[in-house]
Protein backbone atom coordinates (compact mmCIF):
# COMPACT_ATOMS: atom_id res chain seq x y z
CA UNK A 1 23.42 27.15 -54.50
CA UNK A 2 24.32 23.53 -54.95
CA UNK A 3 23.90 21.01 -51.56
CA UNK A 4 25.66 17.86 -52.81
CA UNK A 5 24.74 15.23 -50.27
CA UNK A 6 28.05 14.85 -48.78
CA UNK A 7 28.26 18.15 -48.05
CA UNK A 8 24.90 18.00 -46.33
CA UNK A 9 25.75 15.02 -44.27
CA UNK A 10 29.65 15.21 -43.95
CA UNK A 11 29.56 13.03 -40.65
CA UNK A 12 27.72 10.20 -42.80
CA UNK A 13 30.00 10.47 -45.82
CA UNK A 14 31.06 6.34 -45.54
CA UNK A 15 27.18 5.58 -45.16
CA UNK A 16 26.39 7.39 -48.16
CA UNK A 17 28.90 5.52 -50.12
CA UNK A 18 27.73 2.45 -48.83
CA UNK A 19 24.85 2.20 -49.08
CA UNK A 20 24.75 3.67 -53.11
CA UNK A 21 26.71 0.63 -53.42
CA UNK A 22 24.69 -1.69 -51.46
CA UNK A 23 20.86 -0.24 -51.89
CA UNK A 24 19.32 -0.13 -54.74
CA UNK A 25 16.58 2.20 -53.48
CA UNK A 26 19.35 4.40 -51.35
CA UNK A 27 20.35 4.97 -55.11
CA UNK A 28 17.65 5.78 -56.34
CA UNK A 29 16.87 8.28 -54.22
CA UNK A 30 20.41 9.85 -54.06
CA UNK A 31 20.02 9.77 -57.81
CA UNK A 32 16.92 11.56 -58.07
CA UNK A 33 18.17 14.24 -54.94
CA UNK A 34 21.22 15.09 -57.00
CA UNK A 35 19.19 15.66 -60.38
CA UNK A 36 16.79 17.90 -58.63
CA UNK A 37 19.80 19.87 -56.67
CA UNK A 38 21.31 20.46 -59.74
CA UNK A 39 18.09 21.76 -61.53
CA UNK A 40 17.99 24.34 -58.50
CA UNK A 41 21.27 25.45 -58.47
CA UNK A 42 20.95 25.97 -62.59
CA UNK A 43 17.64 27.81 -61.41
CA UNK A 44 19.01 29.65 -58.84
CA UNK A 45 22.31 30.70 -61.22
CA UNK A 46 19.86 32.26 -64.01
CA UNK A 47 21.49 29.41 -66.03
CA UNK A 48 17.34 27.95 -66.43
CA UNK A 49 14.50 30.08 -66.72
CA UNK A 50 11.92 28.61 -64.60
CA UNK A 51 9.01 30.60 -63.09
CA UNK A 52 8.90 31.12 -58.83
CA UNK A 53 6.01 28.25 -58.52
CA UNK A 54 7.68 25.28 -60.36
CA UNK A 55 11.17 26.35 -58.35
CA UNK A 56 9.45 26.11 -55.35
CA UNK A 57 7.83 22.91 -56.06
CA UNK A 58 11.46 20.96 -57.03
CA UNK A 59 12.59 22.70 -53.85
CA UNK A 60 10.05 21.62 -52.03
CA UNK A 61 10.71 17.71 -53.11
CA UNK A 62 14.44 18.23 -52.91
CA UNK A 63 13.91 18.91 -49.16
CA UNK A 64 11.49 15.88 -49.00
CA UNK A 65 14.44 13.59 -50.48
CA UNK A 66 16.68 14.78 -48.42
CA UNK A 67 14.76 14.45 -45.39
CA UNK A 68 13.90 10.13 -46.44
CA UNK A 69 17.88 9.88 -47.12
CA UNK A 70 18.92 10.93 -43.63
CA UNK A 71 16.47 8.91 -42.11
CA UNK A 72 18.12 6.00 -43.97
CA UNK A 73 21.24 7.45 -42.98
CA UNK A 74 20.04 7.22 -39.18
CA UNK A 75 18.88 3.60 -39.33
CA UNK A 76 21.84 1.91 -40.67
């Protein structure tokens, strides 16, 4: 299932477009969460083969990305 990060953080939809804008790192980050949902939801689908260990793993840092963004989120 895909979690785009507006869906994940509806209340801090205007922060999240800010600060893409305005945050170079922000950016980066949402960047890399979006590539890494995307390659879990193609996972996930049966769309990629990929074996139980590495989908755990990119689950594992998709939930680490998400978890710095909010805390962005929270301190702006």
């Amino acid at each position: 299932m895909h979690h785009p990060l507006v869906e994940e953080f509806p209340e801090y939809k205007d922060q999240l477009h800010a600060l893409k804008m305005s945050n170079s790192h922000f950016r980066r980050l949402a960047h890399e969460y979006e590539g890494i949902d995307k390659s879990v939801a193609r996972a996930e689908q049966g769309i990629e083969t990929v074996n139980d260990d590495y989908l755990s793993e990119i689950k594992k840092e998709r939930l680490h990305l998400k978890d710095l963004i909010f805390q962005m989120l929270r301190n702006q």
